[in-house]
C-alpha atoms as a PDB file:
ATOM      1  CA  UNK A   1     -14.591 -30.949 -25.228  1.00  0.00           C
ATOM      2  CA  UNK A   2     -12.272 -29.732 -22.092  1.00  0.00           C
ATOM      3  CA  UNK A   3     -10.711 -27.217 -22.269  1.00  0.00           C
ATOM      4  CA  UNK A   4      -6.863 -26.389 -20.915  1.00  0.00           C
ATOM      5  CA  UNK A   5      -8.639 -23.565 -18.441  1.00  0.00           C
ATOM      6  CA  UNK A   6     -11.117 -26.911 -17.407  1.00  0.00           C
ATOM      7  CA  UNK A   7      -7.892 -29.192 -17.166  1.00  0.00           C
ATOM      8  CA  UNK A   8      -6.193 -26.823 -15.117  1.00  0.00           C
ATOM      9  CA  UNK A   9      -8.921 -26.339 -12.585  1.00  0.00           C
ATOM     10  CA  UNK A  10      -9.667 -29.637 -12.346  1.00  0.00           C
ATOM     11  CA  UNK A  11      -5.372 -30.849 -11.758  1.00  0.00           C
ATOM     12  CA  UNK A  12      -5.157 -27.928  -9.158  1.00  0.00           C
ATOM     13  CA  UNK A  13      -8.435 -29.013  -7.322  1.00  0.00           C
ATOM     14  CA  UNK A  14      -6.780 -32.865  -7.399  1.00  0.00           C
ATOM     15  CA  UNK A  15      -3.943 -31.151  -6.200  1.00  0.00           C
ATOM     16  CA  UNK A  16      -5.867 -29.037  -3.284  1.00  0.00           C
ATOM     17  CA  UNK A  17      -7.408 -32.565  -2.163  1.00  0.00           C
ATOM     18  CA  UNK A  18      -4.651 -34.693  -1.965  1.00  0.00           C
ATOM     19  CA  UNK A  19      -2.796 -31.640   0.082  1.00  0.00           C
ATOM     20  CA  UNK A  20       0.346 -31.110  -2.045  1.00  0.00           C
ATOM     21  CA  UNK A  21       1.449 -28.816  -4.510  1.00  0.00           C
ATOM     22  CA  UNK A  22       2.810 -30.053  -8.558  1.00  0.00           C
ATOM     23  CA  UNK A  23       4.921 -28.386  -9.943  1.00  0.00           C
ATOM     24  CA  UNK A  24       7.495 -28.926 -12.614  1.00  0.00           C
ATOM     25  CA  UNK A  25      11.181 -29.223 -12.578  1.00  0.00           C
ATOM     26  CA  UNK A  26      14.073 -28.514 -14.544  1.00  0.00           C
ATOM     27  CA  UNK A  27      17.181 -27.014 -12.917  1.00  0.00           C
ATOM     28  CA  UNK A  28      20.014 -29.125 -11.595  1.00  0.00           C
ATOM     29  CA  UNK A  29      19.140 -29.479  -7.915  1.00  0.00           C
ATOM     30  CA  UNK A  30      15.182 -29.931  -8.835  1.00  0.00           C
ATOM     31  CA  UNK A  31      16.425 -32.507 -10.634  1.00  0.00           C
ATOM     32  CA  UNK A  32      18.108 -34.050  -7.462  1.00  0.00           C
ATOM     33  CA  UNK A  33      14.914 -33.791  -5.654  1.00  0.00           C
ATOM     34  CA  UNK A  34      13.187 -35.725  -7.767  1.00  0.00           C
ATOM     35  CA  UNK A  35      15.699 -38.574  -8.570  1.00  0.00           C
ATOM     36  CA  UNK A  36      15.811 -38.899  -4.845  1.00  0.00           C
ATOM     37  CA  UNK A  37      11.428 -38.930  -4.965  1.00  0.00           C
ATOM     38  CA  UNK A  38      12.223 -41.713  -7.898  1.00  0.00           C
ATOM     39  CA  UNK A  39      15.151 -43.574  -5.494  1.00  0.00           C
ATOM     40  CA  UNK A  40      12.388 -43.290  -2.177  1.00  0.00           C
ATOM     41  CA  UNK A  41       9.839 -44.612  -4.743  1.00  0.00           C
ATOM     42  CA  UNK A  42      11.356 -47.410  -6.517  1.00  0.00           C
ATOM     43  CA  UNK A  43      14.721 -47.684  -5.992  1.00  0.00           C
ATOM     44  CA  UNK A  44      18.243 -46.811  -7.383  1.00  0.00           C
ATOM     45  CA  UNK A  45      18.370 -48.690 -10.298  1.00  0.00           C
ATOM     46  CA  UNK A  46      15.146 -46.990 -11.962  1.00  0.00           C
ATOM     47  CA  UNK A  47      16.588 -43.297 -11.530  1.00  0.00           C
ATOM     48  CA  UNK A  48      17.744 -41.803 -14.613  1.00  0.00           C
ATOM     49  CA  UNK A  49      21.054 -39.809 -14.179  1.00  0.00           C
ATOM     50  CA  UNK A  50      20.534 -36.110 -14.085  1.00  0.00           C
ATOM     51  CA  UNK A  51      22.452 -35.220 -17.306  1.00  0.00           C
ATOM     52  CA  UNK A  52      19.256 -37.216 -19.005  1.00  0.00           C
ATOM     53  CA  UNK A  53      16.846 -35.791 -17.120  1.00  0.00           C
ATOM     54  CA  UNK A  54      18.293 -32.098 -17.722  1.00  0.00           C
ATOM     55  CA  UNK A  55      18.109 -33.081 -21.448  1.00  0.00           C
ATOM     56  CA  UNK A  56      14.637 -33.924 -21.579  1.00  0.00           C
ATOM     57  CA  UNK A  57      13.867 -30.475 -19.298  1.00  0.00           C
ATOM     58  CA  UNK A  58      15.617 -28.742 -21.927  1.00  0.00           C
ATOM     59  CA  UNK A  59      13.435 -30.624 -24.743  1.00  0.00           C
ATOM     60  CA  UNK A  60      10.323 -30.041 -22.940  1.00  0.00           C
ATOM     61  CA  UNK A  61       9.709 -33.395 -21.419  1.00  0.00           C
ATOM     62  CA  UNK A  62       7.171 -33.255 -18.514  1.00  0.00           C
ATOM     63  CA  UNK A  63       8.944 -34.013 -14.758  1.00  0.00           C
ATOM     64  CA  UNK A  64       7.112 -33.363 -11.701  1.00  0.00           C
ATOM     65  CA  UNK A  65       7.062 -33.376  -8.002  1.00  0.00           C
ATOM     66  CA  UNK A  66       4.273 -33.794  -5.788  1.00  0.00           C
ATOM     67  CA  UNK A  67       4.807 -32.281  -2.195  1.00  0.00           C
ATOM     68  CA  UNK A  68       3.118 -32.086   0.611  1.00  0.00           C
ATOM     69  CA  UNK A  69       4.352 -29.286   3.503  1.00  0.00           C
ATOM     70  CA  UNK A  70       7.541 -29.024   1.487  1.00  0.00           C
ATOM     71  CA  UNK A  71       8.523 -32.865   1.703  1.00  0.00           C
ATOM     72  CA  UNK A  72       8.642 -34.270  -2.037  1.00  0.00           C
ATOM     73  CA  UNK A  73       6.452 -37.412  -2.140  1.00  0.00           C
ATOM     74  CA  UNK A  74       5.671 -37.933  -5.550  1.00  0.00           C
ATOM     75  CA  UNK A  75       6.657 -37.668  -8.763  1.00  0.00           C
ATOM     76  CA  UNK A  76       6.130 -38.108 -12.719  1.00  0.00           C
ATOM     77  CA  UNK A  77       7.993 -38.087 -15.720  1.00  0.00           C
ATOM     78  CA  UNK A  78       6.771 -38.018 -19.078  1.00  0.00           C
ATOM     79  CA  UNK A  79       7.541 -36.947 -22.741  1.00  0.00           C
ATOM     80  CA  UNK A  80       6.348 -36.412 -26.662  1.00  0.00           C
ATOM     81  CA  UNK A  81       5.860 -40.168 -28.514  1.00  0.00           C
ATOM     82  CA  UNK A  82       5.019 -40.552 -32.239  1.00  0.00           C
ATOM     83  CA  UNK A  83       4.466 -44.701 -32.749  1.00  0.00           C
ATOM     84  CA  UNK A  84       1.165 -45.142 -33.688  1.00  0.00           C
ATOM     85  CA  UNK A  85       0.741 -41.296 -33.856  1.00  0.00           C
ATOM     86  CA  UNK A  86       1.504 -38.141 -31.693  1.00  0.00           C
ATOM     87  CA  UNK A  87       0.691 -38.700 -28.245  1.00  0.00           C
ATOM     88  CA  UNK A  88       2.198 -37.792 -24.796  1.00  0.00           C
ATOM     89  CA  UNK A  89       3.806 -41.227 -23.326  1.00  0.00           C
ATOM     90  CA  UNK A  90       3.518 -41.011 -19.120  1.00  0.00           C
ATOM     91  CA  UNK A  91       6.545 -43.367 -18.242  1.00  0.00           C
ATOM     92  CA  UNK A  92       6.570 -43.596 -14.269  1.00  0.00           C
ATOM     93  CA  UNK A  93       4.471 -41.859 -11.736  1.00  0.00           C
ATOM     94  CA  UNK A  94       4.798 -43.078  -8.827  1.00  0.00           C
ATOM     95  CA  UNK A  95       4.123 -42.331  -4.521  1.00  0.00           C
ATOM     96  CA  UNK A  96       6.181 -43.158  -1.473  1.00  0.00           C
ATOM     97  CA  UNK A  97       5.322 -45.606   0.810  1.00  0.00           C
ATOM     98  CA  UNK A  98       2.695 -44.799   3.412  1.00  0.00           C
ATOM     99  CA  UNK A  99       1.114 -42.263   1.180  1.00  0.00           C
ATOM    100  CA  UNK A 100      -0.206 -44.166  -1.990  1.00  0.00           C
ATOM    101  CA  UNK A 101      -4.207 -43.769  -1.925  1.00  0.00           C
ATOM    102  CA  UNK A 102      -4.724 -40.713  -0.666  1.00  0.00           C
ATOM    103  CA  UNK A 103      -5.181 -38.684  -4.687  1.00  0.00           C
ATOM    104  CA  UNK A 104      -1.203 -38.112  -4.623  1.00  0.00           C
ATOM    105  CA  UNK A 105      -0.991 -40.008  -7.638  1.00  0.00           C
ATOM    106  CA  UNK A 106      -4.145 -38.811  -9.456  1.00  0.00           C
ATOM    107  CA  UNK A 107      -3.367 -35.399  -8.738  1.00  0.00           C
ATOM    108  CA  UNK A 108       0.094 -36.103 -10.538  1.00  0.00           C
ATOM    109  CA  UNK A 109      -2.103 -37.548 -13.821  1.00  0.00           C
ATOM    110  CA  UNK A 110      -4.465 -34.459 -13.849  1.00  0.00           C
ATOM    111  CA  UNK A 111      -1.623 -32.399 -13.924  1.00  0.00           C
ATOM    112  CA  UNK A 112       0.289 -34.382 -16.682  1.00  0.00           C
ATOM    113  CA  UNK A 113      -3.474 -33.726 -18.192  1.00  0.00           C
ATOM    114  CA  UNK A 114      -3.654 -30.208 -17.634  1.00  0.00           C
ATOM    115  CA  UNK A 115       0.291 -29.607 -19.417  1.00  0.00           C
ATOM    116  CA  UNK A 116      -0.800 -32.143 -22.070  1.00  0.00           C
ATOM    117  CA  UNK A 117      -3.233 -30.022 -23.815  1.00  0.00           C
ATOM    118  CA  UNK A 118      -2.248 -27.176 -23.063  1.00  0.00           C
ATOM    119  CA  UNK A 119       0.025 -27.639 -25.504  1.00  0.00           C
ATOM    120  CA  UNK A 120      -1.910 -29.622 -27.879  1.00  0.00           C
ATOM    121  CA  UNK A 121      -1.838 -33.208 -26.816  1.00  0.00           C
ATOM    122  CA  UNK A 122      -4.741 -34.834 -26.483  1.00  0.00           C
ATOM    123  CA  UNK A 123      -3.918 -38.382 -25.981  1.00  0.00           C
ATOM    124  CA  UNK A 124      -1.452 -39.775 -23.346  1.00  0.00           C
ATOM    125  CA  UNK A 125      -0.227 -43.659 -22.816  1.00  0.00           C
ATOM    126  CA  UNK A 126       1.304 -45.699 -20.955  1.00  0.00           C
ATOM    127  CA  UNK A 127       2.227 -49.120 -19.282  1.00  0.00           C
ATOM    128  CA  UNK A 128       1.095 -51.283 -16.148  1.00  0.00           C
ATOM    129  CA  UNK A 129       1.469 -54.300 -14.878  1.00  0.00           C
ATOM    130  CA  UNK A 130      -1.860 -56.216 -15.654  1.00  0.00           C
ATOM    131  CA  UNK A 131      -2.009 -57.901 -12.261  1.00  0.00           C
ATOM    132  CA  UNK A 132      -2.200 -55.048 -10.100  1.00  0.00           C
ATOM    133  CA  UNK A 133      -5.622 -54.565  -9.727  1.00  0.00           C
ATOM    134  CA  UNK A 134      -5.499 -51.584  -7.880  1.00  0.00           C
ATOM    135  CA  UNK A 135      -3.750 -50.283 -10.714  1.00  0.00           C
ATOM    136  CA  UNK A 136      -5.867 -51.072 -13.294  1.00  0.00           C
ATOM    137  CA  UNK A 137      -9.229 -49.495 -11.256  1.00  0.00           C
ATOM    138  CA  UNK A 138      -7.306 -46.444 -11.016  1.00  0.00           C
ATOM    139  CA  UNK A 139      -6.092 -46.424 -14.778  1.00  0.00           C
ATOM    140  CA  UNK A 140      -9.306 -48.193 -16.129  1.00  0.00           C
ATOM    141  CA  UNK A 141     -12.233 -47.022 -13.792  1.00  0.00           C
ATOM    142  CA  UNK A 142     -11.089 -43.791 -12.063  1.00  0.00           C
ATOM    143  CA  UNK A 143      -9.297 -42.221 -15.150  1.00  0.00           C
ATOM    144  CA  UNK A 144     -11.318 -43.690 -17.887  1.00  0.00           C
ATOM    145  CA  UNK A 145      -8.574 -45.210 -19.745  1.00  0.00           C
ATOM    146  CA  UNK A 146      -8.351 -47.876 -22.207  1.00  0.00           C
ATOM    147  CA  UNK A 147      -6.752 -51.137 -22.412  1.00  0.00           C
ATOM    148  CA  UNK A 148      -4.458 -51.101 -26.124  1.00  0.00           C
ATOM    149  CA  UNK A 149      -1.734 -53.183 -26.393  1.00  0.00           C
ATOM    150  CA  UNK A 150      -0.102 -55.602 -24.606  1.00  0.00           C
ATOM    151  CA  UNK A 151       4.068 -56.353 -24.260  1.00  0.00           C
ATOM    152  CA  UNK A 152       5.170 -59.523 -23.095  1.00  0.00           C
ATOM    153  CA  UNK A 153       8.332 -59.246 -20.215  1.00  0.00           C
ATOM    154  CA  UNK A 154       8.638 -55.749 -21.502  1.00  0.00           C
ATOM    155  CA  UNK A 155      11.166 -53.965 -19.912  1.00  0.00           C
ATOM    156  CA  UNK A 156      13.171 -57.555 -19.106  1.00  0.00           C
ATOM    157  CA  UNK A 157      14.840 -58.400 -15.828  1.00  0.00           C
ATOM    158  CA  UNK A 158      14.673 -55.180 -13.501  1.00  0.00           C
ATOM    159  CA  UNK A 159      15.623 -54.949  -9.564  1.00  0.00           C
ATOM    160  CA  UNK A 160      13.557 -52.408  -7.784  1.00  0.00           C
ATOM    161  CA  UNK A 161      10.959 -52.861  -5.064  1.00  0.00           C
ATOM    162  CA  UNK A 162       7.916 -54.253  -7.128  1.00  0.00           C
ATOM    163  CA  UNK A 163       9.687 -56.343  -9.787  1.00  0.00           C
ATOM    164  CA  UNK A 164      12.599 -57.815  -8.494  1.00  0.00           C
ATOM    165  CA  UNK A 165      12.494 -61.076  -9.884  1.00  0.00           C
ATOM    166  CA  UNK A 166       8.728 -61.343 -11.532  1.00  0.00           C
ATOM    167  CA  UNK A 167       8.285 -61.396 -15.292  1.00  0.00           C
ATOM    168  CA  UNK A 168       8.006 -57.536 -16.371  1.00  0.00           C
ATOM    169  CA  UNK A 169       4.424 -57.917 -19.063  1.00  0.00           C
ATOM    170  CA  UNK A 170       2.804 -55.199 -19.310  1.00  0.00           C
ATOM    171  CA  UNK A 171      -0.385 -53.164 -20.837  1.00  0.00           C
ATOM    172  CA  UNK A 172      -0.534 -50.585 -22.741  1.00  0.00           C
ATOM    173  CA  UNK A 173      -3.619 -47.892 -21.972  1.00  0.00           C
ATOM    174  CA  UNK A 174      -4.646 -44.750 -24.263  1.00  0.00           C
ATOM    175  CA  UNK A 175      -6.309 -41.703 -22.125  1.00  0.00           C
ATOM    176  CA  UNK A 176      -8.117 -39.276 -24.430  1.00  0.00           C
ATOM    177  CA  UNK A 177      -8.109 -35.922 -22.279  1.00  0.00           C
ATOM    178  CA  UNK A 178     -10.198 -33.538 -24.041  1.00  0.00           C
ATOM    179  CA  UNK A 179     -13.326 -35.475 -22.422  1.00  0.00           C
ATOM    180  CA  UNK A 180     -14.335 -35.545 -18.519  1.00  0.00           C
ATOM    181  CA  UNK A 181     -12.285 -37.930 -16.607  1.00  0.00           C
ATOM    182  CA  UNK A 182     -13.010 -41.174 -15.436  1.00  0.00           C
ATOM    183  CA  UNK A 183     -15.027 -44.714 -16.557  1.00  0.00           C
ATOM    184  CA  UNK A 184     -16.967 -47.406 -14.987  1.00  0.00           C
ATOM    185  CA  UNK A 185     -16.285 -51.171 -14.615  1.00  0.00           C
ATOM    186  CA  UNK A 186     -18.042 -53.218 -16.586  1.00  0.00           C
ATOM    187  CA  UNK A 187     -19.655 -56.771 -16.008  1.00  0.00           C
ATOM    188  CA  UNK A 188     -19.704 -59.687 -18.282  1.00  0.00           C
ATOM    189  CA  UNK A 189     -22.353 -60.801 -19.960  1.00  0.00           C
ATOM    190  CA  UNK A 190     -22.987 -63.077 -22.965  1.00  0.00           C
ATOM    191  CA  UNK A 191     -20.503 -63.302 -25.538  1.00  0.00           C
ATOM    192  CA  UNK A 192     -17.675 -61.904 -23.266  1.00  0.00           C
ATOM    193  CA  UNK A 193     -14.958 -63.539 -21.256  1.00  0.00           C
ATOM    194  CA  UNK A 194     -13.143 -62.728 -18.496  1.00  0.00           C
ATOM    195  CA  UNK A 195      -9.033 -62.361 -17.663  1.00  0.00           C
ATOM    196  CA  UNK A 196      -9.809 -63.225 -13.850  1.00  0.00           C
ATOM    197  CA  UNK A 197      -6.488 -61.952 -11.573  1.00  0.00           C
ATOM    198  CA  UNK A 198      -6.254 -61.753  -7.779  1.00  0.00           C
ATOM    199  CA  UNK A 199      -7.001 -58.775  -5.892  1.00  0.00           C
ATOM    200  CA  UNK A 200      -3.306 -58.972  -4.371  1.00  0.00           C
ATOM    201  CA  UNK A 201      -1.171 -60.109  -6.358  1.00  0.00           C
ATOM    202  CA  UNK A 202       1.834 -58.619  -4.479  1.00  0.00           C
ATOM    203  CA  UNK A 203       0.564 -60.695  -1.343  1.00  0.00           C
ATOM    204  CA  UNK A 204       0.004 -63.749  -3.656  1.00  0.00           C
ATOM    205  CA  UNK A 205       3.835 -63.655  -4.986  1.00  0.00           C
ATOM    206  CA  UNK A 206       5.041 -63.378  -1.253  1.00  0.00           C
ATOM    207  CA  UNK A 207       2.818 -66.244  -0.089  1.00  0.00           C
ATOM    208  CA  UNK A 208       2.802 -68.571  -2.672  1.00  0.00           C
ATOM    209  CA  UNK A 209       5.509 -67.778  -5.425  1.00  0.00           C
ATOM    210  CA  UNK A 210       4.424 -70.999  -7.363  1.00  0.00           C
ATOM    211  CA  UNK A 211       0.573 -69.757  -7.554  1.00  0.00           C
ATOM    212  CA  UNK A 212       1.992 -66.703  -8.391  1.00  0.00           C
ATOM    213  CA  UNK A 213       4.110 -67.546 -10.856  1.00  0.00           C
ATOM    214  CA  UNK A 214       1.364 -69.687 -12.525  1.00  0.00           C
ATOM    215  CA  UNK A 215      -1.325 -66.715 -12.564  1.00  0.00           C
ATOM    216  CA  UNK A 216       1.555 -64.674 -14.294  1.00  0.00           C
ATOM    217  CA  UNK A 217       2.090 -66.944 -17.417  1.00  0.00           C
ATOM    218  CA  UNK A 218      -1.934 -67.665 -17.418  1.00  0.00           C
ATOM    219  CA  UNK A 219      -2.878 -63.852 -17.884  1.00  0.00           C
ATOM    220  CA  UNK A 220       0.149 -63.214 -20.242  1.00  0.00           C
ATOM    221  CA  UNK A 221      -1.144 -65.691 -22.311  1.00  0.00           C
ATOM    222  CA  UNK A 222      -4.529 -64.565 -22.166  1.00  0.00           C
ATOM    223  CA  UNK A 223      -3.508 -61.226 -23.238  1.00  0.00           C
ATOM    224  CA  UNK A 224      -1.260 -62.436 -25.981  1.00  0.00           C
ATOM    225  CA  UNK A 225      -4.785 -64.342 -27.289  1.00  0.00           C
ATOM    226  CA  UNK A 226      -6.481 -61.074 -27.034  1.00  0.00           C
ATOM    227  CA  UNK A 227      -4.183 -59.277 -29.141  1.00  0.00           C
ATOM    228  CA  UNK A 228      -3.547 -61.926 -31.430  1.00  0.00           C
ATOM    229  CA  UNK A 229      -7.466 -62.786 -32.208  1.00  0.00           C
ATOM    230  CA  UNK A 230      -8.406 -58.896 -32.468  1.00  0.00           C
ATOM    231  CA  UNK A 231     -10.277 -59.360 -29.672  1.00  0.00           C
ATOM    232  CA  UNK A 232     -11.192 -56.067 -27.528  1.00  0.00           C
ATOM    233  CA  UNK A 233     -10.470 -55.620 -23.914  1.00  0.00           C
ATOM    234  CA  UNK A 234     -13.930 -53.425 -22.609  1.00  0.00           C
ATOM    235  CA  UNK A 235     -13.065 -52.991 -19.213  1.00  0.00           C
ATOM    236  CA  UNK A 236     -13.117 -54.072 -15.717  1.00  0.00           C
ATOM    237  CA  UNK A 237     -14.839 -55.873 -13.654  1.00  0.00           C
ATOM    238  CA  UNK A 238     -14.338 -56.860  -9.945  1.00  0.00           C
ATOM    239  CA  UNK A 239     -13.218 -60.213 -11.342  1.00  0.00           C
ATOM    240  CA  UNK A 240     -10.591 -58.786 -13.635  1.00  0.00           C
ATOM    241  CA  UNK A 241     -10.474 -57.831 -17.463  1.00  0.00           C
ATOM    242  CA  UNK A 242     -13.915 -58.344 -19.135  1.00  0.00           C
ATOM    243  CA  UNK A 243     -13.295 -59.387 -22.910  1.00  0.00           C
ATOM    244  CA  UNK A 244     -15.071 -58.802 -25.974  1.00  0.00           C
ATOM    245  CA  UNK A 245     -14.972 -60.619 -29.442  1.00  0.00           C
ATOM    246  CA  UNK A 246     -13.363 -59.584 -32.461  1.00  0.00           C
ATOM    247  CA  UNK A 247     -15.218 -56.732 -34.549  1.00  0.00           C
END
């Protein structure tokens, strides 16, 4: 089992990599800094005001910034969750533009890790879209996460500079992080199926919105069968989701 001294090691040599510093925020004008991050990241209407923010500093809520040379460039924000049992819900990290790829964003996770059990937590969740695949190797395949739930349109019409009008679906992932990080993708074989998507689907949507469009309601659907069936999503492939009966 890992232990917090493990989990801290291992965030501050994900930090050390990616060349930035986390560290957690709370006061007022911290606050500011990261709302701007959030603003630089995804735009205005995604930041919370500060008054929130300050609220869930005071409760204990997890908010970071990433920076590198002093210049904030990342940033997450998390807090306690209790459906389906305690667990630490992750509900945005996210990396400006120009800098995504370069262990920013995993460095932010291993730190999320790191508070996490340090103070007891040893699960954390959260959302993503399903047809970002570089998303899902990074969630599924570099972090070792696991595909749970899935919520149709689930945050509803949102402007901001990936979703702007695109259906919002989403999946749900559970990270256990008392064990080392990371997974492996997975090929089908008999008596699996695959959820094919496209390796850019942001390209696809500015291409060829109808294709686009079409791949969106295909996968929702497949995950809604998933779900509905009991079926189990085991990983991924370089195809997309590889799909297992129902136990």
């Amino acid at each position: 089992m890992t232990t917090v001294d493990e989990a801290r090691a291992a965030a501050a040599a994900a930090a050390l990599a990616a060349g930035v510093t986390v560290e957690a925020v709370a006061a007022p004008d911290e606050l500011d800094v990261l709302r701007a991050t959030m603003e630089q990241v995804w735009g205005p209407e995604i930041v919370p005001p500060r008054n929130l923010l300050r609220g869930l500093a005071l409760g204990g809520a997890c908010l970071l910034v990433a920076r590198r040379e002093d210049a904030p460039i990342g940033f997450a924000l998390g807090w306690l969750g209790w459906e389906g049992g305690v667990h630490f819900h992750s509900h945005q990290v996210g990396v400006r533009a120009g800098i995504r790829g370069g262990g920013v964003g995993y460095a932010l996770k291993l730190a999320q890790r790191a508070m996490c059990l340090q103070h007891g937590i040893d699960e954390m969740r959260w959302t993503f879209d399903p047809l970002l695949f570089t998303n899902a190797r990074f969630n599924l395949v570099r972090l070792g996460a696991q595909v749970v739930g899935f919520f149709p349109h689930c945050y509803g019409e949102r402007q901001d500079a990936f979703n702007t009008g695109d259906t919002t679906d989403r999946i749900e992932v559970s990270w256990r992080l008392d064990v080392p990080v990371g997974g492996a993708e997975v090929s089908p074989s008999e008596g699996t199926s695959l959820i094919a998507i496209p390796a850019d689907y942001q390209g696809l949507r500015a291409t060829d919105p109808a294709a686009a469009a079409a791949t969106r309601t295909r996968v929702g659907n497949a995950f809604s069968e998933v779900f509905a069936t009991g079926c189990t999503v085991l990983g991924l492939s370089d195809g997309g989701y590889v799909i297992g009966g129902a136990g």
